[in-house]
Every structure is written in structure tokens, then in C-alpha cells.
N, C-alpha and C. Protein backbone atom coordinates (compact mmCIF):
# COMPACT_ATOMS: atom_id res chain seq x y z
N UNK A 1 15.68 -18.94 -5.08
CA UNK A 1 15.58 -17.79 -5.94
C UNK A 1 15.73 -16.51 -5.13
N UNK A 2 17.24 -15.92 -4.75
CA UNK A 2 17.04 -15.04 -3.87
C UNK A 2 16.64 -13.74 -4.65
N UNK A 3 17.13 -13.73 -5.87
CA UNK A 3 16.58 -12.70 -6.78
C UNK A 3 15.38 -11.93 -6.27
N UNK A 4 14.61 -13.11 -6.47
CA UNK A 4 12.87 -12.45 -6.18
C UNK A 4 12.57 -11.83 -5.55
N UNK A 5 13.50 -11.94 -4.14
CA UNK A 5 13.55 -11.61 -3.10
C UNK A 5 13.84 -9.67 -3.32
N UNK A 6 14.71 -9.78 -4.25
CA UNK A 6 15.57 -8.20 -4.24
C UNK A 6 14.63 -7.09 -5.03
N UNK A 7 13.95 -8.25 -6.30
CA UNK A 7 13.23 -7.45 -7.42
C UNK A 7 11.75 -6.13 -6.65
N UNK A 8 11.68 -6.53 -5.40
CA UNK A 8 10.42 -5.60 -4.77
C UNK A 8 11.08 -4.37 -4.56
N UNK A 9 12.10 -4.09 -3.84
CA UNK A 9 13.51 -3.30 -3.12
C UNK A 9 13.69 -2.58 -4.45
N UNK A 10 14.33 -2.96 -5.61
CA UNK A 10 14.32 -2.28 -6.83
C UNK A 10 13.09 -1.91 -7.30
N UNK A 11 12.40 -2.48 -7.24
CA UNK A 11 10.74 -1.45 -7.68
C UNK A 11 10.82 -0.51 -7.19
N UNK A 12 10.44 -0.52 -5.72
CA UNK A 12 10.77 0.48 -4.98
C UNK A 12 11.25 1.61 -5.26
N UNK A 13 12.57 1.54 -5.16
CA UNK A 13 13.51 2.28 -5.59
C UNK A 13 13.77 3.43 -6.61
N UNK A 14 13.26 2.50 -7.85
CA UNK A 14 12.55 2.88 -8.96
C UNK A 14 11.67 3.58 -9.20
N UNK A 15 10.98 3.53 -8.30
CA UNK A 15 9.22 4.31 -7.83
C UNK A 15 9.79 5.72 -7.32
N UNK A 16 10.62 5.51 -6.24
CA UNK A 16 10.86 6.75 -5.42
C UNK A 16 11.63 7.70 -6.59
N UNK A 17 12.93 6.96 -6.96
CA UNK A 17 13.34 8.06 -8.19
C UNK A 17 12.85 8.45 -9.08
N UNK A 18 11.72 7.67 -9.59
CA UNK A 18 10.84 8.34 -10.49
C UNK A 18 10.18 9.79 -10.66
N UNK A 19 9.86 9.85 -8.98
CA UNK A 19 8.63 10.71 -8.13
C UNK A 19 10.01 11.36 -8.00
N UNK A 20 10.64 11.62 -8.04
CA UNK A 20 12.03 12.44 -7.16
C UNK A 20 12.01 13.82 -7.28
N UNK A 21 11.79 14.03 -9.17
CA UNK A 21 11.60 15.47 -9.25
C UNK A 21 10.35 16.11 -9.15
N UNK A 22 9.17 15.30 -9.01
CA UNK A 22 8.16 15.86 -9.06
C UNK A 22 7.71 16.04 -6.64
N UNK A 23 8.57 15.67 -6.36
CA UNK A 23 8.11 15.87 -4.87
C UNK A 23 9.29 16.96 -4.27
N UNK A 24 10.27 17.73 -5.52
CA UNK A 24 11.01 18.86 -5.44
C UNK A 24 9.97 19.68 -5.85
N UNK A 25 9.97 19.72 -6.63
CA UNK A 25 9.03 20.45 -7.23
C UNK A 25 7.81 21.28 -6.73
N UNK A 26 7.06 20.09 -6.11
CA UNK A 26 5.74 20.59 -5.81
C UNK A 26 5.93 21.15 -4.38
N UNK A 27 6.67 20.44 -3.54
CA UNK A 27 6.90 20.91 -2.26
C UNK A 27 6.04 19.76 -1.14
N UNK A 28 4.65 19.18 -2.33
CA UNK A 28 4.16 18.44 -1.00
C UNK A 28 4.24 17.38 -0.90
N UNK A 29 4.48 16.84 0.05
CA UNK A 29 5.03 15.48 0.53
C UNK A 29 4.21 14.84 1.86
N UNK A 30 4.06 13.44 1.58
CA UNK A 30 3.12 12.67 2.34
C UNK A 30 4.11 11.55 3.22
N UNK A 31 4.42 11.45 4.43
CA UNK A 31 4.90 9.96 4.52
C UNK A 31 3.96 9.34 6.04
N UNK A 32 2.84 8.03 5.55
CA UNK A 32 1.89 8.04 6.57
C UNK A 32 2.43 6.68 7.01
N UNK A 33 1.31 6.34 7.75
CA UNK A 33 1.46 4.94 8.56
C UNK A 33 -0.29 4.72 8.24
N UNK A 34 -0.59 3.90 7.91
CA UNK A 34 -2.16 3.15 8.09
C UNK A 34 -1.97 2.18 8.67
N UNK A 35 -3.17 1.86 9.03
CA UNK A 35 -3.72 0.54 9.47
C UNK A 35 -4.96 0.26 8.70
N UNK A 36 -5.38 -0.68 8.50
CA UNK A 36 -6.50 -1.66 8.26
C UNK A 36 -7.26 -2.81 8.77
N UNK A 37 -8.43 -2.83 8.24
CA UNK A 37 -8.90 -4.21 8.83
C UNK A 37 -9.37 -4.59 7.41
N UNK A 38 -9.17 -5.39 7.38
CA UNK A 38 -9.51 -6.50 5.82
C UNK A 38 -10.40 -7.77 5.95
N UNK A 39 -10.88 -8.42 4.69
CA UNK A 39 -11.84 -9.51 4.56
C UNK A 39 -11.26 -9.65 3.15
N UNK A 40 -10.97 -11.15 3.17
CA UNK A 40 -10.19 -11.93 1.81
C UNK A 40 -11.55 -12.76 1.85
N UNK A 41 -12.32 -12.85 0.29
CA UNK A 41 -13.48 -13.46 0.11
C UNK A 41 -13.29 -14.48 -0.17
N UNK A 42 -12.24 -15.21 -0.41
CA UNK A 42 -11.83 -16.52 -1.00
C UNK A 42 -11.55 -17.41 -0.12
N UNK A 43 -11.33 -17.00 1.13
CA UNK A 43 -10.77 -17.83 2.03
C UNK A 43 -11.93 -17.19 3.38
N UNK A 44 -12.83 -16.29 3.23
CA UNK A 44 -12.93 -15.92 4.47
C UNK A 44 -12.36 -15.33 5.74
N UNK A 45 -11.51 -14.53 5.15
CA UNK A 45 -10.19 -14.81 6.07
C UNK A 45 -10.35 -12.87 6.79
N UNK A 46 -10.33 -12.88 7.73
CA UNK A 46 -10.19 -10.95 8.23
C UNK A 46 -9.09 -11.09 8.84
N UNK A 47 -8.50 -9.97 8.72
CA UNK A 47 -7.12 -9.49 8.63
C UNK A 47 -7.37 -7.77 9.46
N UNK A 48 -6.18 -7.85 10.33
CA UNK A 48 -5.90 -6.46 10.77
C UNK A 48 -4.50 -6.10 10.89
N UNK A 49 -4.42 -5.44 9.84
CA UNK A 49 -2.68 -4.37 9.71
C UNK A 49 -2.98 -3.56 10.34
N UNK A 50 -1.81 -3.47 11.17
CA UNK A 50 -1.48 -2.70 12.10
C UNK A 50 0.16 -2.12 12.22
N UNK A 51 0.39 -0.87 12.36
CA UNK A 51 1.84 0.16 12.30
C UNK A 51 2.29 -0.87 13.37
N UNK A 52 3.62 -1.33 12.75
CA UNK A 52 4.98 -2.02 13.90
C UNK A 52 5.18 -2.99 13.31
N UNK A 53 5.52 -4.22 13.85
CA UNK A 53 6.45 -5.21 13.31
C UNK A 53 6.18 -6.37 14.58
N UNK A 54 6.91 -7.84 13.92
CA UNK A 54 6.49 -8.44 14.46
C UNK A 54 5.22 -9.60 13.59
N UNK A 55 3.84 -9.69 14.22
CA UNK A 55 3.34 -10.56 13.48
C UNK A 55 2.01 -9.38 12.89
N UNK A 56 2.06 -8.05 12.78
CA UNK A 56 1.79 -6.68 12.28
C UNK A 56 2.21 -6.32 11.18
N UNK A 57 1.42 -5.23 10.29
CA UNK A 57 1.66 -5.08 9.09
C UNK A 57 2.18 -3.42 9.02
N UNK A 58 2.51 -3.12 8.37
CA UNK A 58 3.35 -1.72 8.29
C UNK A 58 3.09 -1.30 6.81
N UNK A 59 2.53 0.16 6.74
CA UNK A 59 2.23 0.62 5.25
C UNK A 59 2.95 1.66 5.70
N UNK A 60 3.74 1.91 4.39
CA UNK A 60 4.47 3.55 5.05
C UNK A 60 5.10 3.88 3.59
N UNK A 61 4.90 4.66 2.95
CA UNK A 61 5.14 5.84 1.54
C UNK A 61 4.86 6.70 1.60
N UNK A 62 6.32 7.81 1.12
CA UNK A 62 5.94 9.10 0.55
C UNK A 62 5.24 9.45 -0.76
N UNK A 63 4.22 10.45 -0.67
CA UNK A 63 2.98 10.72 -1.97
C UNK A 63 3.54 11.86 -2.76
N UNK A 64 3.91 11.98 -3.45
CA UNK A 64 4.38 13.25 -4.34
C UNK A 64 3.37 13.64 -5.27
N UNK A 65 3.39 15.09 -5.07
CA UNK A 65 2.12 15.73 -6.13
C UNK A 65 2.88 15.68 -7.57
N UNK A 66 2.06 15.39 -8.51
CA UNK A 66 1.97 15.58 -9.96
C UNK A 66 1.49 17.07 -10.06
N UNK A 67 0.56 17.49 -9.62
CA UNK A 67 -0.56 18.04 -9.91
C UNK A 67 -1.38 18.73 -8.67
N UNK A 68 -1.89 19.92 -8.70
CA UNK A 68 -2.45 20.09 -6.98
C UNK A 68 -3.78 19.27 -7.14
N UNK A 69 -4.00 18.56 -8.24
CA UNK A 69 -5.19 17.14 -7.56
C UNK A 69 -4.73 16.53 -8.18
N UNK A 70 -3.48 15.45 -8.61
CA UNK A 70 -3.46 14.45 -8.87
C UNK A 70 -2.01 14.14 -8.06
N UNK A 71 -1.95 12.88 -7.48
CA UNK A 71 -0.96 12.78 -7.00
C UNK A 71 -0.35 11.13 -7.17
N UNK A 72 0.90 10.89 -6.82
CA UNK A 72 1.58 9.47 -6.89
C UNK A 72 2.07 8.78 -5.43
N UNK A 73 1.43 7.48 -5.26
CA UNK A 73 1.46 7.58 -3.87
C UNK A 73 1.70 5.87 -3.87
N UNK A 74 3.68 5.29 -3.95
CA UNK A 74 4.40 4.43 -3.64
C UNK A 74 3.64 3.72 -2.14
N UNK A 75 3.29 2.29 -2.06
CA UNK A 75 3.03 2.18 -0.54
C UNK A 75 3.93 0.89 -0.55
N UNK A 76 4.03 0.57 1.17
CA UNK A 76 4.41 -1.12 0.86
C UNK A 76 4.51 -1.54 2.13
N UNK A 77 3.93 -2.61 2.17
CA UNK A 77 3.85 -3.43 3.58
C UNK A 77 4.82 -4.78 3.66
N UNK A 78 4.80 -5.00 5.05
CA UNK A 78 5.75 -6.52 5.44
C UNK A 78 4.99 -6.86 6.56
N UNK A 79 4.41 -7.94 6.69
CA UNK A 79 3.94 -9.60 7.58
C UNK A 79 5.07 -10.38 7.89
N UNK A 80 5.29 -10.83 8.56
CA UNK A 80 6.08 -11.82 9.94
C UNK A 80 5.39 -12.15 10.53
N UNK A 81 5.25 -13.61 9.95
CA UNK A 81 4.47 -14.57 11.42
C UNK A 81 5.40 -15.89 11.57
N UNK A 82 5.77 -15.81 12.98
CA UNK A 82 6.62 -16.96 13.45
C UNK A 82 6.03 -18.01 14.22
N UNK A 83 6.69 -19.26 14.18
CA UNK A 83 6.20 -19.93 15.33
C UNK A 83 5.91 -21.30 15.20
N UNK A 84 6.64 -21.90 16.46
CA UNK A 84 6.90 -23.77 15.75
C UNK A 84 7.52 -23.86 14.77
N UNK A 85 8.50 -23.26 14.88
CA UNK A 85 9.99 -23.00 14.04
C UNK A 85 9.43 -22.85 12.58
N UNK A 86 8.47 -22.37 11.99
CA UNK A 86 8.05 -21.97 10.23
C UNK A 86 8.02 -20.73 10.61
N UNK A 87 8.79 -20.02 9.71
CA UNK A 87 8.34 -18.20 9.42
C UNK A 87 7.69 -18.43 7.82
N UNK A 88 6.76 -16.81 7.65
CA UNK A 88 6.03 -16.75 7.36
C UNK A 88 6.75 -14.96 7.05
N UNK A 89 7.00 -15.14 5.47
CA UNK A 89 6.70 -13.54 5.56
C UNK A 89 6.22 -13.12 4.39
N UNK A 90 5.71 -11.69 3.73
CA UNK A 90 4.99 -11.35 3.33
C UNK A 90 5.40 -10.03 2.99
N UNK A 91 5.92 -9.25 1.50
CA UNK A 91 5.55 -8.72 1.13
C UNK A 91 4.72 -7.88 0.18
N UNK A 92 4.33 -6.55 0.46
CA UNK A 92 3.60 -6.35 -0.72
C UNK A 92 4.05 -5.03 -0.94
N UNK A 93 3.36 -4.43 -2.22
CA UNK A 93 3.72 -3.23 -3.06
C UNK A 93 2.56 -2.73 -3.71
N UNK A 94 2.63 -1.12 -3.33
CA UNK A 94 1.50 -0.67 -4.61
C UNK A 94 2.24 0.86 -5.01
N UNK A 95 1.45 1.07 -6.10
CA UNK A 95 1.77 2.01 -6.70
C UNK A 95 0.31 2.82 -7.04
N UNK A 96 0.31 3.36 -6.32
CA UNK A 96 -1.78 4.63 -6.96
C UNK A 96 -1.05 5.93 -7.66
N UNK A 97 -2.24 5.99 -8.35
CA UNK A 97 -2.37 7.39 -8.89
C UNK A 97 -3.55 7.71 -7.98
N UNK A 98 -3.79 8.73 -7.34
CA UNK A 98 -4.64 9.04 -7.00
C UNK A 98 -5.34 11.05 -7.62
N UNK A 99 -6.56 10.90 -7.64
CA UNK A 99 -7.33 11.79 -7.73
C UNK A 99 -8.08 12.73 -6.88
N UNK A 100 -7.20 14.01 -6.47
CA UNK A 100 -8.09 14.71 -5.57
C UNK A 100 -9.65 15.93 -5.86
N UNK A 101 -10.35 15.46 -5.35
CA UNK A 101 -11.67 15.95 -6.05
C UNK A 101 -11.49 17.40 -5.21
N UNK A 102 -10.83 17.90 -4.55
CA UNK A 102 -10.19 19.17 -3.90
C UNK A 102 -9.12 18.83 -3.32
N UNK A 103 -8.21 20.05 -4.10
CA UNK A 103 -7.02 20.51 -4.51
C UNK A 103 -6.30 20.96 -3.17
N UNK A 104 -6.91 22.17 -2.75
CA UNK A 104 -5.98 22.15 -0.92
C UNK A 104 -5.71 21.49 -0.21
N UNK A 105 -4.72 21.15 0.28
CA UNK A 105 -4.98 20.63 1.44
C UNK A 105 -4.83 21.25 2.73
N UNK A 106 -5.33 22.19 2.98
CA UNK A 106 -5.84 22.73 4.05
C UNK A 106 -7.48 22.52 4.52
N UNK A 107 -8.05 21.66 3.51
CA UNK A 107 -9.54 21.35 4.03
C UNK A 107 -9.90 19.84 3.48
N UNK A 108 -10.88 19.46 3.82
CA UNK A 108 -11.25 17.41 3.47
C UNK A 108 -10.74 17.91 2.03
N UNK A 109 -9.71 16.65 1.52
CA UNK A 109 -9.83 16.79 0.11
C UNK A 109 -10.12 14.59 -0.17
N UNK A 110 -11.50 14.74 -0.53
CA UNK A 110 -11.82 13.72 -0.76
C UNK A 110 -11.14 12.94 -2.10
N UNK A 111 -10.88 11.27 -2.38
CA UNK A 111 -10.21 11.11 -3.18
C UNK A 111 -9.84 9.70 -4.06
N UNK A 112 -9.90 9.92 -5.09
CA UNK A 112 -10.24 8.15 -5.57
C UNK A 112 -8.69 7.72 -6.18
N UNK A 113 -8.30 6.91 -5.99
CA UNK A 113 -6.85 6.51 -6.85
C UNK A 113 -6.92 4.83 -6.80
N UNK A 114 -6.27 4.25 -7.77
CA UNK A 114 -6.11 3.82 -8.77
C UNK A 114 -4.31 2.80 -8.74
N UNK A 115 -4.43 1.66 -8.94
CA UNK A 115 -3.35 0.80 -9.28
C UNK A 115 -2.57 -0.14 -9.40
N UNK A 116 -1.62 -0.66 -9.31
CA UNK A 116 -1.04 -1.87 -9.72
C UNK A 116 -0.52 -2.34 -8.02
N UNK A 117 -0.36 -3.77 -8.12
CA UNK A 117 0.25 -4.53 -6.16
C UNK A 117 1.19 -5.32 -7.34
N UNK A 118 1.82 -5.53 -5.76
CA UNK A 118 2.84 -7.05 -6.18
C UNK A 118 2.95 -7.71 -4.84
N UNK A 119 2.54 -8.67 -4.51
CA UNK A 119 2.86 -9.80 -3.57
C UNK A 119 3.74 -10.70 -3.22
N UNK A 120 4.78 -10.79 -2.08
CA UNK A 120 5.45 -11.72 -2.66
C UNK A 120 5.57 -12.27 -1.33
N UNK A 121 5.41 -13.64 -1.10
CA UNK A 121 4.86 -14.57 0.03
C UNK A 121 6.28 -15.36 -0.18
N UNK A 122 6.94 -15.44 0.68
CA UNK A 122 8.07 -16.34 1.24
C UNK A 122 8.27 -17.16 2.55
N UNK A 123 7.69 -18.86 2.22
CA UNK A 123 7.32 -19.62 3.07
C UNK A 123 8.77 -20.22 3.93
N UNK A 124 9.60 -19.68 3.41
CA UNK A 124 10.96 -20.43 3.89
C UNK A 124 11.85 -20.99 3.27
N UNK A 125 10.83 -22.22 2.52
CA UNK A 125 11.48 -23.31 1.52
C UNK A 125 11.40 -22.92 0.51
N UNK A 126 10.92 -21.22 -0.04
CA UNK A 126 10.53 -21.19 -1.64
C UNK A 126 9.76 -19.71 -1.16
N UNK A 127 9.55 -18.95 -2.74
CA UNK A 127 8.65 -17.57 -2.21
C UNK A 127 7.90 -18.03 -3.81
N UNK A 128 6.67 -17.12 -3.79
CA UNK A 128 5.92 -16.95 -4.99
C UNK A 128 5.49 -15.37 -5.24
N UNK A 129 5.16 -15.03 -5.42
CA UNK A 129 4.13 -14.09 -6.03
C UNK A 129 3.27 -13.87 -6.77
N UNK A 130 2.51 -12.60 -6.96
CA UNK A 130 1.07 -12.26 -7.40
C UNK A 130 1.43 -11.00 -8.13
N UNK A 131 0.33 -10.68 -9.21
CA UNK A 131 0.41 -9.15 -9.20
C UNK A 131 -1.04 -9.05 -9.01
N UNK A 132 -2.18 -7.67 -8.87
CA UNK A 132 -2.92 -7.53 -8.85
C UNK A 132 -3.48 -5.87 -9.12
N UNK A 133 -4.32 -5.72 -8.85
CA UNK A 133 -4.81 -4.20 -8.85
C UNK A 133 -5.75 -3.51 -7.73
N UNK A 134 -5.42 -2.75 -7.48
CA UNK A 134 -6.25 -1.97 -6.09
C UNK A 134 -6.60 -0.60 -6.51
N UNK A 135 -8.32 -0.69 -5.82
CA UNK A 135 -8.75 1.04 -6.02
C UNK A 135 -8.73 1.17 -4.83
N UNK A 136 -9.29 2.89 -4.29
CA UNK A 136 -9.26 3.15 -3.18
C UNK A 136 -10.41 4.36 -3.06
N UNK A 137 -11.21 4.79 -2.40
CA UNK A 137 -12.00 5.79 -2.13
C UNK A 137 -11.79 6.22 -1.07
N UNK A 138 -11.68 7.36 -0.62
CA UNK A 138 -11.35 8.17 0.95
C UNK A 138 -11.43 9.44 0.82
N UNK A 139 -10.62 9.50 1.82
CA UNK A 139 -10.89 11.45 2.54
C UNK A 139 -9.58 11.87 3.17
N UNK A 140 -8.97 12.60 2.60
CA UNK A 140 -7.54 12.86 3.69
C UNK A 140 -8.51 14.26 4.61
N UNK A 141 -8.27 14.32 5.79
CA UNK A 141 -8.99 15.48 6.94
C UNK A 141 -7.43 16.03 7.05
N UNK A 142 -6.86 17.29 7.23
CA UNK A 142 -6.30 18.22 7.97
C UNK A 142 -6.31 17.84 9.69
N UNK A 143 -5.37 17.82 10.49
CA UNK A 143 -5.70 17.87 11.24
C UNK A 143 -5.02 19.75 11.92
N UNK A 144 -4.02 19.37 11.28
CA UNK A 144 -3.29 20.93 11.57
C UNK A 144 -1.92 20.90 10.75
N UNK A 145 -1.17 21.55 10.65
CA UNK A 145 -0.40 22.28 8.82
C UNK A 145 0.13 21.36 8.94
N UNK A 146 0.85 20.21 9.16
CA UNK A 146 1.58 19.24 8.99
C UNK A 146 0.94 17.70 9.24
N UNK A 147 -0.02 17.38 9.86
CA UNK A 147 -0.71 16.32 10.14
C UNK A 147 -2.01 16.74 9.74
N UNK A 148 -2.86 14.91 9.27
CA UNK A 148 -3.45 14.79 8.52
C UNK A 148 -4.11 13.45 9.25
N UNK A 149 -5.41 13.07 8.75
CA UNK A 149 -5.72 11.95 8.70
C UNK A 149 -6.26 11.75 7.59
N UNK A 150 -6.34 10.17 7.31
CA UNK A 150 -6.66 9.70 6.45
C UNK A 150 -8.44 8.69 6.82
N UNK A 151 -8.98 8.37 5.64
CA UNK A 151 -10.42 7.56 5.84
C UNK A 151 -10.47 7.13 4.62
N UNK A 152 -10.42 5.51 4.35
CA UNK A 152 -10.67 5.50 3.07
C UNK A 152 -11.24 3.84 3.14
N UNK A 153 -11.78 3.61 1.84
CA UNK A 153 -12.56 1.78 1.80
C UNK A 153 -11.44 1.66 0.73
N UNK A 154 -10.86 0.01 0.32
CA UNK A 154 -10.23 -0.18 -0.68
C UNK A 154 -10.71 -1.54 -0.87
N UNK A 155 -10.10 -1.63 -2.58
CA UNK A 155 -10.66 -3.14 -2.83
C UNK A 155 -9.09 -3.48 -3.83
N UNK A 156 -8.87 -4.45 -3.62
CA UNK A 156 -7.85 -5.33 -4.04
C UNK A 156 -8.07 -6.49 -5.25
N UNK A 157 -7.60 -6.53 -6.28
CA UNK A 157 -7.95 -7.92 -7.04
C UNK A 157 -6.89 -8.49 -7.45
N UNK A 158 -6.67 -9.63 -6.79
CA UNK A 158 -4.93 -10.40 -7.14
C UNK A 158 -5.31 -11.18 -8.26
N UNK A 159 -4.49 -11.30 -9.21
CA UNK A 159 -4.52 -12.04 -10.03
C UNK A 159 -4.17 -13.76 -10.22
N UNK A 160 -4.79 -14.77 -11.02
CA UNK A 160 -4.74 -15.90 -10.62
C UNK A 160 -3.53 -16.26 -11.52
N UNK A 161 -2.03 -17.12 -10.91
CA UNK A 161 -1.35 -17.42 -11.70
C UNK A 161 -0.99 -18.99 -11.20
N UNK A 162 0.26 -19.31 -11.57
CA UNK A 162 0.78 -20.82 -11.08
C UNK A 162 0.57 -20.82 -9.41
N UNK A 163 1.06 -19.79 -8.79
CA UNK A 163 1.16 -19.91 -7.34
C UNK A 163 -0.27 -19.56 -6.16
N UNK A 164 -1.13 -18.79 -7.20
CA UNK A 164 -1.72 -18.19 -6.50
C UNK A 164 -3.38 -18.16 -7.49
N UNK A 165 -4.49 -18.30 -6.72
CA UNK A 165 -5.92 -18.37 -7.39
C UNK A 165 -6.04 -16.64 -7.19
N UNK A 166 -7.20 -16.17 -7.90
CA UNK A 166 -7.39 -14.86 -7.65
C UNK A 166 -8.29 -14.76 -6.36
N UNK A 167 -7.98 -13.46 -6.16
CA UNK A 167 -8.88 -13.42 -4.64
C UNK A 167 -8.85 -11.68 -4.87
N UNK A 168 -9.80 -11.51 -3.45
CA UNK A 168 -10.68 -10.27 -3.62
C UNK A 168 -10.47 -9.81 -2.14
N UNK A 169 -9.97 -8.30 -1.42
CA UNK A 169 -9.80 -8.04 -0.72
C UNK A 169 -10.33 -6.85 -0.59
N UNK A 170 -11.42 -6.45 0.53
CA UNK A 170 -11.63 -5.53 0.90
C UNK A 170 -11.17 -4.54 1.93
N UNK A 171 -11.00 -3.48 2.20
CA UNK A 171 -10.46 -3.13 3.67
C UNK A 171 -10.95 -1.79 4.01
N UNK A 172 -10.93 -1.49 4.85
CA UNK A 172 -11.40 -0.47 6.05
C UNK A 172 -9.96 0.15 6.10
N UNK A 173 -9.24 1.46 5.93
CA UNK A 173 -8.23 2.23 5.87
C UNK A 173 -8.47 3.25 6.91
N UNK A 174 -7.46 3.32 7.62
CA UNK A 174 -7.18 4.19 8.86
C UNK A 174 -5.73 4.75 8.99
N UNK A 175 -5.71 6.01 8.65
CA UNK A 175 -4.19 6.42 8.46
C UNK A 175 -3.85 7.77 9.38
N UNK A 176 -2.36 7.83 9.63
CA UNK A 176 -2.18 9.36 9.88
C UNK A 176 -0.96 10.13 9.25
């Protein structure tokens, strides 16, 4: 099913042109890198994404303002794990609305958002996927007019279908 394969790439896509006129518009524009450390409750399992490639995870989207506190913020990661000739890859997708409880960003604008994932796990011989939903609570900090950090907790809930049981992901968010 290479299809499946393409349908994330067109989300994507879709996402960004969506946001297209509204990140003319507003002028402000986000494109970060996070990292995380995670805990999957179903499996026990901790996890650390990390910026690069390889057997590392990579989050990287531009955030376009709606609103000087509401904003739209496309993300999406890829996993590669090789070895003893099985690859292992892994993507995912989200889409937040997020809520800024202050509007500048020239000072902490603390912030809750809101939204839909898509998973899509490709073992080699076959891929599946998930959809699910993720909140997020944090803090974007200023660091100076163009850089920023990020601080935030998130929680993940995949949904249970043919391929996949539901599971519950927490994580620790570290961005810049």
C-alpha cells in the first residue's frame, strides 16, 4: 500500500496551505525543533526524541497566528531504527490549535493547545496506522527578537483500531 505512505505528505501539505494566508498576514511565524522525553503507559516504554536523524526523532513546523492569542501549529516527526537487516520507521503528525493566555511575544506567553495525530508505523513488510489526540500545556520564554524557547508537558491518546490498542503518552517538551 504505497498510498499510505504519500497520504501524511498531502496532509501536510494541506495544513501548510491552509495556514498560508493567515502566516502573510499576521507576520508571525514559528519554525522550532523540540525534543522530548516520553513514557508510553501501555507498554512501559520511555522514549527520547531528539533533533537529527538516524535512530532520533525530529519535530519541526511552522506556527501561524490566527489571532495575537490563538495560533495554528502543523508539527511532524520521523523514527528510523535499523539493524539486523529490519528497518523500522515511524511517522507522525499533529495539528494544535493552540491558546495564548498572553498575546506578546516579547514576554512568557504561557499556553494550552489542543489536537488531532496520525501515526503511521512502517515495518517493511506492511505499514499501519493510528489516529489520536494530543493536548499540550507550556510556556514559550523570549530569548531575544527572533529566538525563543519553548517548556511544555503533553499528553497523547492514540486511538484503538485493527492495527493498534489505545495507548497513552506522556512527555516532557523541550524546544527552541
Amino acid at each position: 500500500m504505497r498510498w499510505v505512505r504519500v497520504v501524511p505528505f498531502l496532509a501536510a501539505g494541506l495544513v501548510i496551505a491552509s495556514v498560508d494566508d493567515a502566516l502573510a498576514q499576521k507576520g508571525v511565524t514559528e519554525l522550532g525543533v523540540d525534543m522530548a522525553f516520553s513514557y508510553e503507559t501501555e507498554s512501559e516504554l520511555f522514549g527520547i526524541m531528539l533533533p537529527g536523524g538516524g535512530s532520533a526523532e525530529s519535530i519541526v513546523g511552522p506556527q501561524g497566528a490566527l489571532s495575537d492569542a490563538v495560533s495554528l501549529e502543523p508539527a511532524t516527526s520521523f523514527n528510523l531504527l535499523s539493524g539486523d537487516s529490519e528497518t523500522l520507521t515511524v511517522w507522525a503528525f499533529a495539528l494544535k490549535l493552540q491558546y495564548h493566555f498572553n498575546a506578546d511575544p516579547g514576554r512568557a506567553r504561557p499556553y494550552l493547545g489542543i489536537g488531532p495525530t496520525f501515526t503511521l508505523v512502517d515495518l517493511g513488510g506492511g505499514s499501519s496506522s493510528q489516529f489520536g489526540l494530543t493536548g499540550e500545556f507550556g510556556v514559550k520564554l523570549p530569548i531575544n527578537e527572533h529566538v525563543g524557547a519553548r517548556l511544555a508537558a503533553s499528553y497523547t491518546r492514540g486511538f484503538e483500531n485493527d492495527d493498534f490498542g489505545s495507548r497513552n503518552i506522556l512527555a516532557a517538551v523541550f524546544g527552541i
